[in-house]
N, C-alpha and C. Protein backbone atom coordinates (compact mmCIF):
# COMPACT_ATOMS: atom_id res chain seq x y z
N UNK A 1 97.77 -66.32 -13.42
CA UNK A 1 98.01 -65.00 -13.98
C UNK A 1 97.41 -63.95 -13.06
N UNK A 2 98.16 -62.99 -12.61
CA UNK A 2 98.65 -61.69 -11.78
C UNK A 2 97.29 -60.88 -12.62
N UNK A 3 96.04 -60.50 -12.10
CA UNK A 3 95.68 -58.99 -12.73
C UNK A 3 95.58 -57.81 -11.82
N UNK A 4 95.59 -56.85 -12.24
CA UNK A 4 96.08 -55.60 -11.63
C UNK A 4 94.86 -54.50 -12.27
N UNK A 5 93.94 -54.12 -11.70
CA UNK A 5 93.28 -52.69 -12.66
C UNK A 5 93.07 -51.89 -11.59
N UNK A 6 93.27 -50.45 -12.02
CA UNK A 6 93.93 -49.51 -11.48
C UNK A 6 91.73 -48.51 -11.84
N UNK A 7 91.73 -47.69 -11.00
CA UNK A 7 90.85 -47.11 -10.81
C UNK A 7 90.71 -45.88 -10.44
N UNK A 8 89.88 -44.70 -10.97
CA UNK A 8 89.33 -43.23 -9.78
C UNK A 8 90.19 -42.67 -10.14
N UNK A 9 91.04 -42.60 -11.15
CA UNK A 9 91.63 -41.21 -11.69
C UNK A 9 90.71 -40.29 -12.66
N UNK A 10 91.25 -38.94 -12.90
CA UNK A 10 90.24 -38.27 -13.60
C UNK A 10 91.04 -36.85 -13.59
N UNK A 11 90.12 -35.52 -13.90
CA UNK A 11 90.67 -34.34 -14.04
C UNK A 11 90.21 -33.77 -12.80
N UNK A 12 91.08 -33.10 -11.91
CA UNK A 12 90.35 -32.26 -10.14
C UNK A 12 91.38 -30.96 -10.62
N UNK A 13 91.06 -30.46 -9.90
CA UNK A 13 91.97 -28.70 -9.93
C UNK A 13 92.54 -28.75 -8.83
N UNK A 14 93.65 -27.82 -9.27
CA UNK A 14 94.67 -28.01 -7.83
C UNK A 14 94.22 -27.80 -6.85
N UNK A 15 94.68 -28.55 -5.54
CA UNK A 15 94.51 -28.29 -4.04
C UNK A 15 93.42 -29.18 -4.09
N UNK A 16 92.94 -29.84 -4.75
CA UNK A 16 91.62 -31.17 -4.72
C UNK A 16 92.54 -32.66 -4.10
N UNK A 17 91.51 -33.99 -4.37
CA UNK A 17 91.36 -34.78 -3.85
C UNK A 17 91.21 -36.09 -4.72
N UNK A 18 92.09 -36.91 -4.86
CA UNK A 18 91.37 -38.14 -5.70
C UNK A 18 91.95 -39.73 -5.01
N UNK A 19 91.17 -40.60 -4.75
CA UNK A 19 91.53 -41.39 -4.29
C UNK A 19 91.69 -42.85 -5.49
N UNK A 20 92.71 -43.21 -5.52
CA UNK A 20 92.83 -44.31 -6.86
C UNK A 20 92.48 -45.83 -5.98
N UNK A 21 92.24 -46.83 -6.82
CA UNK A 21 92.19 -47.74 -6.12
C UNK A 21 92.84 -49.13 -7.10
N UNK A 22 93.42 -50.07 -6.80
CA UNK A 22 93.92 -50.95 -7.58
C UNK A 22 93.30 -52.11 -7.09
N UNK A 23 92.43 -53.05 -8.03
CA UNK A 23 92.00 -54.01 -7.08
C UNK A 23 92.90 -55.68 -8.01
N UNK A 24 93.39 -56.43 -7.35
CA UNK A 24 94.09 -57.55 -7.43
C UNK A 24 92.94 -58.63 -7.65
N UNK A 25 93.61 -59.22 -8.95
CA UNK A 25 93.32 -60.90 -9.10
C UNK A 25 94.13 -61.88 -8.24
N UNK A 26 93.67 -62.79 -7.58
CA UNK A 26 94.10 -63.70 -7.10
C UNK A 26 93.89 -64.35 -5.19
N UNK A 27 94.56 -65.38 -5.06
CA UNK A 27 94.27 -65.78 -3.63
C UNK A 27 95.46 -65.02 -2.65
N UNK A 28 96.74 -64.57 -3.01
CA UNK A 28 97.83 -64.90 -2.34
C UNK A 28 97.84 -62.89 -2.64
N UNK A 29 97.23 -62.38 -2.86
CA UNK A 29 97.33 -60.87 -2.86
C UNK A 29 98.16 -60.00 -1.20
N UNK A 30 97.64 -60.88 -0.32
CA UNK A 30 97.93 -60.37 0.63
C UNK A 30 99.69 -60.78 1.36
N UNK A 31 100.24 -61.48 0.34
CA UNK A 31 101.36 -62.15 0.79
C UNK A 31 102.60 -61.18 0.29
N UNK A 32 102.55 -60.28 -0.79
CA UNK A 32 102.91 -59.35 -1.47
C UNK A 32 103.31 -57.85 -0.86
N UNK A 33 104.02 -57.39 -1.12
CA UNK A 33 104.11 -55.53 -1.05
C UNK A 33 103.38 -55.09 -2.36
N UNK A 34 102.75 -54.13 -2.32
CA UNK A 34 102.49 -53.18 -3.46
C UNK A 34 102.92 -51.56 -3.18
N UNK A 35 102.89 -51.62 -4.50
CA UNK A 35 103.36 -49.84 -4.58
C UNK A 35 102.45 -49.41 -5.96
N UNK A 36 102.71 -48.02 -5.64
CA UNK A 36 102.02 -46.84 -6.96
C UNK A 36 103.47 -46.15 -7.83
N UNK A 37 103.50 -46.21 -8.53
CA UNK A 37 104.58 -45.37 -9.58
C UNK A 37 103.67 -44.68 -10.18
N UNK A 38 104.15 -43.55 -11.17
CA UNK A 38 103.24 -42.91 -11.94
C UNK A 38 104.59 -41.95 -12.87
N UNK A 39 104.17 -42.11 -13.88
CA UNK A 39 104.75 -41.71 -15.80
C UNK A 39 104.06 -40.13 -15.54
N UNK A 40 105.02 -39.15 -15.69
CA UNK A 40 104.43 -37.71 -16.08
C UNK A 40 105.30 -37.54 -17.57
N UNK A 41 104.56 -36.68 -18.21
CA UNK A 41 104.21 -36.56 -19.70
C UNK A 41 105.82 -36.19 -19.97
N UNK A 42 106.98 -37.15 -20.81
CA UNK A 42 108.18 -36.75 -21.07
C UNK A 42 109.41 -37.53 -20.22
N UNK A 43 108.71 -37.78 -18.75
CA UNK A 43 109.74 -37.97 -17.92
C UNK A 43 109.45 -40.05 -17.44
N UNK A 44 110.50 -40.25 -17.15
CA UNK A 44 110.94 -41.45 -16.52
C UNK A 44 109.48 -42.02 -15.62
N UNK A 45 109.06 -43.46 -15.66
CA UNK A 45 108.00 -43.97 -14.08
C UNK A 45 108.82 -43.74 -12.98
N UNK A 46 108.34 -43.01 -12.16
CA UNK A 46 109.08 -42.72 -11.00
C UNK A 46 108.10 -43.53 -9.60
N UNK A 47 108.91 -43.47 -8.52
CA UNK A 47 108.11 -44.27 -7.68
C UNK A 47 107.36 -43.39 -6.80
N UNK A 48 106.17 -43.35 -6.35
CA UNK A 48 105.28 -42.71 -5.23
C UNK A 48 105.01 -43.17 -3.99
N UNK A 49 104.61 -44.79 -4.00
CA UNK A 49 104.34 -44.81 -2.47
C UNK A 49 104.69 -46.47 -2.84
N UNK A 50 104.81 -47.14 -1.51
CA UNK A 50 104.18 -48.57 -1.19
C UNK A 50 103.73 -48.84 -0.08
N UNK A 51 103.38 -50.24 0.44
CA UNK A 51 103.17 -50.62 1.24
C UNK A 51 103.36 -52.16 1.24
N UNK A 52 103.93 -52.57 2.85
CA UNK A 52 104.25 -54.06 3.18
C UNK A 52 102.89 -54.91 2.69
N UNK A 53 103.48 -56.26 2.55
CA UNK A 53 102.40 -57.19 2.65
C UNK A 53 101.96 -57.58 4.01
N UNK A 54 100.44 -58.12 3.55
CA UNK A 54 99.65 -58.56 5.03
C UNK A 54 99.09 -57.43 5.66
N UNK A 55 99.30 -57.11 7.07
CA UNK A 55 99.05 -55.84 7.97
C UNK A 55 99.23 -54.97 7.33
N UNK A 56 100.15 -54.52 6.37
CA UNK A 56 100.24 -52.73 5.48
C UNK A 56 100.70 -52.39 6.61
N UNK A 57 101.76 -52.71 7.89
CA UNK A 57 101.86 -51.83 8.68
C UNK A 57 103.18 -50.66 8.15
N UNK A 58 104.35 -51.29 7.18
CA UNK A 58 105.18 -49.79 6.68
C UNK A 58 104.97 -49.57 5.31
N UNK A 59 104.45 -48.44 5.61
CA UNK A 59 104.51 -47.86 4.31
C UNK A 59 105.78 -46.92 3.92
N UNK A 60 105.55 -46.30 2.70
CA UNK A 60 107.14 -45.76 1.74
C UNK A 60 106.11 -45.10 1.26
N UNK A 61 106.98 -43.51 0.99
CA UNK A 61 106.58 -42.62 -0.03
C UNK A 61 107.64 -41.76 -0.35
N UNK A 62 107.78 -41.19 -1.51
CA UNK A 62 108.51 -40.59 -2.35
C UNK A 62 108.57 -39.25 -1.81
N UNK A 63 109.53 -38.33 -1.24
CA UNK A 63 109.63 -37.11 -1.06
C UNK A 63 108.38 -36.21 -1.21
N UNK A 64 108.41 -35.88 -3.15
CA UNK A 64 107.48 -35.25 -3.49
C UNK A 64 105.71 -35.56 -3.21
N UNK A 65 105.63 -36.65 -2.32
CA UNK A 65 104.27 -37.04 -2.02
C UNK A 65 103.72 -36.88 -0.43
N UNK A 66 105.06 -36.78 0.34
CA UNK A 66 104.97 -37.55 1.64
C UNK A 66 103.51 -36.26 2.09
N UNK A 67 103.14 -36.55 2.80
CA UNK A 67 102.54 -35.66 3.98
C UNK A 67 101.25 -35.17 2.87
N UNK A 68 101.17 -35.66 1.83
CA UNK A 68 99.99 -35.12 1.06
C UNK A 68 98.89 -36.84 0.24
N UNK A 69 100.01 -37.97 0.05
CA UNK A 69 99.16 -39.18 -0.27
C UNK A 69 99.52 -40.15 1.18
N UNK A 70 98.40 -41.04 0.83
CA UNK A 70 98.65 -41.74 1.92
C UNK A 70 97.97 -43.53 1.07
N UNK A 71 98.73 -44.13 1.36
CA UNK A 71 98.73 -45.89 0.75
C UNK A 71 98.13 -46.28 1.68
N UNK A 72 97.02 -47.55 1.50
CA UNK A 72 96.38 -48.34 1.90
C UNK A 72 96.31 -49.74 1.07
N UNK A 73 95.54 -50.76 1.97
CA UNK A 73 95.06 -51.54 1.82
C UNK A 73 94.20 -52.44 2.18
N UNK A 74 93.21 -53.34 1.71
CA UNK A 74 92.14 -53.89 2.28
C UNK A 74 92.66 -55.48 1.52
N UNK A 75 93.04 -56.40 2.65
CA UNK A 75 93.27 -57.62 2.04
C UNK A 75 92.05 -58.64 1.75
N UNK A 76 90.60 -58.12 2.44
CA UNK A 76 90.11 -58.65 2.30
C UNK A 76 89.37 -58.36 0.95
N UNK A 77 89.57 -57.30 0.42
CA UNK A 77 89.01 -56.86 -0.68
C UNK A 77 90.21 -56.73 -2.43
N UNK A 78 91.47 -57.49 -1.97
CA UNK A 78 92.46 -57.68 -2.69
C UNK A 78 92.47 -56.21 -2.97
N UNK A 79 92.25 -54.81 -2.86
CA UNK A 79 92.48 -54.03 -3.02
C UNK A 79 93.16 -53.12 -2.13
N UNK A 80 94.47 -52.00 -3.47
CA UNK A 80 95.21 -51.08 -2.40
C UNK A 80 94.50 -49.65 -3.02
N UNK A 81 95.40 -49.07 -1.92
CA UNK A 81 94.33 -47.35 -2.37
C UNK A 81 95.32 -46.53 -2.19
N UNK A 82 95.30 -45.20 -2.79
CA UNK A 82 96.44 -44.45 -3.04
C UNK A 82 95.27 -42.95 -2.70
N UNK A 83 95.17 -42.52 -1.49
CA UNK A 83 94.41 -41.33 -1.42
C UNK A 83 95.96 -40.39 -1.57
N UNK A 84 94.83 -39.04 -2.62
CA UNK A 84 96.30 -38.04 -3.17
C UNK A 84 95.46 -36.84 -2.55
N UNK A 85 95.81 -36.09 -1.55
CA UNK A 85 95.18 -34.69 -0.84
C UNK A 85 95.90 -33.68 -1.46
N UNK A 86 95.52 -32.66 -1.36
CA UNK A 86 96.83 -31.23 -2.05
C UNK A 86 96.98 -31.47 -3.49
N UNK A 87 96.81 -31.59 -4.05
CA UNK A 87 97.41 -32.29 -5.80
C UNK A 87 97.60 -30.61 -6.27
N UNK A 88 98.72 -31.09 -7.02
CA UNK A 88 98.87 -29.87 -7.73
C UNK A 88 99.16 -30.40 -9.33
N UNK A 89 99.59 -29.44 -10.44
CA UNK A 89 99.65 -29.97 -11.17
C UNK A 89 100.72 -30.64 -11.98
N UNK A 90 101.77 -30.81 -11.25
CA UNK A 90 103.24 -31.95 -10.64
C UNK A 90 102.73 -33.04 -10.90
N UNK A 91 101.92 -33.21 -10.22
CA UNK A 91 101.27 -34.94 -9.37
C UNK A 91 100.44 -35.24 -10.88
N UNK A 92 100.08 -34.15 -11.92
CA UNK A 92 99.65 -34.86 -13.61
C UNK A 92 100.72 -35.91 -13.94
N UNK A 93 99.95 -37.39 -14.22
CA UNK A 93 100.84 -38.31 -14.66
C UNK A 93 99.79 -39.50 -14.68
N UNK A 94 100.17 -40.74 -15.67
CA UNK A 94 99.72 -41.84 -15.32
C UNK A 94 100.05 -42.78 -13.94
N UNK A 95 99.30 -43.11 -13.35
CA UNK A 95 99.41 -43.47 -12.18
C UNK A 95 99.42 -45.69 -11.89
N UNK A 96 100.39 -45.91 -12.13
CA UNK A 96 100.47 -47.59 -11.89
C UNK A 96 100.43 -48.30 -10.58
N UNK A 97 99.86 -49.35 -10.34
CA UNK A 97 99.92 -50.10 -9.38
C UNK A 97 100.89 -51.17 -9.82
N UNK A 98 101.43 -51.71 -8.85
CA UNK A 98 102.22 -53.16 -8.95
C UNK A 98 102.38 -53.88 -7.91
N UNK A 99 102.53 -55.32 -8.30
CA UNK A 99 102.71 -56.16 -7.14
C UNK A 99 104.21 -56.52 -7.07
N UNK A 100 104.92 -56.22 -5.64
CA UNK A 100 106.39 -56.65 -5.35
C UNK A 100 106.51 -57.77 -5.19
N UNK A 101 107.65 -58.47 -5.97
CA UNK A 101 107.95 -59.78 -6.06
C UNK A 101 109.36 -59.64 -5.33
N UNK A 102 110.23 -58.97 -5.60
CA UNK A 102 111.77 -58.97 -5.00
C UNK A 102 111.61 -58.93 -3.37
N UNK A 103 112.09 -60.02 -2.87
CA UNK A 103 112.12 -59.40 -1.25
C UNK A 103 112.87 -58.18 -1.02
N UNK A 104 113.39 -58.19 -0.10
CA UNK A 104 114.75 -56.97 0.28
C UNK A 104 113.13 -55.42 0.60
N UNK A 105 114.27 -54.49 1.26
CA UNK A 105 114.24 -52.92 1.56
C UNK A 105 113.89 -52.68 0.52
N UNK A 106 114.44 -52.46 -0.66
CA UNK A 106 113.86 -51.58 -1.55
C UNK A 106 113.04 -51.47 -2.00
N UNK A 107 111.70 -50.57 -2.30
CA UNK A 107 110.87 -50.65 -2.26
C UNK A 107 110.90 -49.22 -3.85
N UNK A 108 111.36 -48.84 -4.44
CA UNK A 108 111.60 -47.59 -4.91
C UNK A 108 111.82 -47.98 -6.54
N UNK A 109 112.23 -49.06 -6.61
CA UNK A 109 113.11 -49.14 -7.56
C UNK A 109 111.99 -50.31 -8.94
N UNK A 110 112.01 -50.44 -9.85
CA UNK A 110 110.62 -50.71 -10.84
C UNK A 110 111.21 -52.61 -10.76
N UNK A 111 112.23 -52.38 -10.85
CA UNK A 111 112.28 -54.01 -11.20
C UNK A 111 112.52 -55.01 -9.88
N UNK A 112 111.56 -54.18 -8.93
CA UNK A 112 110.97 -55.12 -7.56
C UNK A 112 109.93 -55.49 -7.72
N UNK A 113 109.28 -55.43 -8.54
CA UNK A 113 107.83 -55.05 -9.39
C UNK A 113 107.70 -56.31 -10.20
N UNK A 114 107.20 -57.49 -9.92
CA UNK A 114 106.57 -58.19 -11.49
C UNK A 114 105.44 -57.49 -12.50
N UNK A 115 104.18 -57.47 -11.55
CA UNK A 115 103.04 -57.43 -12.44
C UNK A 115 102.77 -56.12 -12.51
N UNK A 116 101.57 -55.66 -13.21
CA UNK A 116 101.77 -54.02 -13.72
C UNK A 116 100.53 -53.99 -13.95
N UNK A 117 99.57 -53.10 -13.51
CA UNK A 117 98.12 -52.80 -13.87
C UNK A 117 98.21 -52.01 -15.29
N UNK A 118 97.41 -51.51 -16.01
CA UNK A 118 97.28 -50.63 -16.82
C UNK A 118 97.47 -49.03 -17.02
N UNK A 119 97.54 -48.88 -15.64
CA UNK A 119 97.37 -47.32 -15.28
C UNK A 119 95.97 -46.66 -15.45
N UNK A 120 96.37 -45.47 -14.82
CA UNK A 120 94.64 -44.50 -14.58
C UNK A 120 95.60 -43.24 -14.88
N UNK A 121 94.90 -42.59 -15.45
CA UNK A 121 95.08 -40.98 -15.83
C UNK A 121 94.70 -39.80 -14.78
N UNK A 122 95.61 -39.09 -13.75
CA UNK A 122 95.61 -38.33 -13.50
C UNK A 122 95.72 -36.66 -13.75
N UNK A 123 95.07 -35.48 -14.01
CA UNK A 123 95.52 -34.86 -14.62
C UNK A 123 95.08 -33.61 -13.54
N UNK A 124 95.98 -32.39 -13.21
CA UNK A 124 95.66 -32.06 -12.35
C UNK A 124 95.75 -30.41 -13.03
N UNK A 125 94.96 -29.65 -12.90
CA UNK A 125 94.50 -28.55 -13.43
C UNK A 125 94.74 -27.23 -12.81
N UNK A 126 95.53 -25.91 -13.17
CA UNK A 126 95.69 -24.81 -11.87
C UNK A 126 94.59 -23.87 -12.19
């Protein structure tokens, strides 16, 4: 069994800084893609970022994120990291980690996704 807990969300004011962190149960963490989605209050989980398994050398991000979060990972620490720079109060939403099970390109889409952390609460203040 897959665990997933999601971390380091909280309330910052716009133009702040929060870095989330998801840390993984298991041996084979590093064999995986992960990504961040995140639920804003009303609307659809939409996708934010990922990253390849192993090296993390490509990462993916969602339009509304690019050039302001940036995805990581530490395989030795089964943990990925989702630093969010600029936040405004758009980027308010629950924030999910998941582990990619579907091979293929797509990286965007929820049901590439088996496992599902709990989420962390972002809330971003003007």
């Amino acid at each position: 069994q897959v665990q997933l807990v999601e971390s380091g969300g909280g309330l910052v004011q716009a133009g702040g800084s929060l870095r989330l962190s998801c840390a993984a149960s298991g041996r084979t963490f590093m064999r995986y893609g992960m990504g961040w989605f995140r639920r804003a209050p009303g609307k659809e989980r939409e996708f934010v970022a990922a990253i390849n398994w192993s090296g993390g050398i490509y990462t993916y991000y969602s339009d509304s994120v690019k050039g302001r979060f940036t995805i990581s990972r530490d395989n030795a620490k089964n943990t990925v990291y989702l630093q969010m720079n600029s936040l405004s109060p758009e980027d308010t939403a629950i924030y999910y980690c998941a582990r990619k099970t579907v091979s293929g390109s797509i990286w965007y889409r929820t049901e590439m996704y088996d496992y599902w952390g709990q989420g962390t609460q972002v809330t971003v203040s003007s």
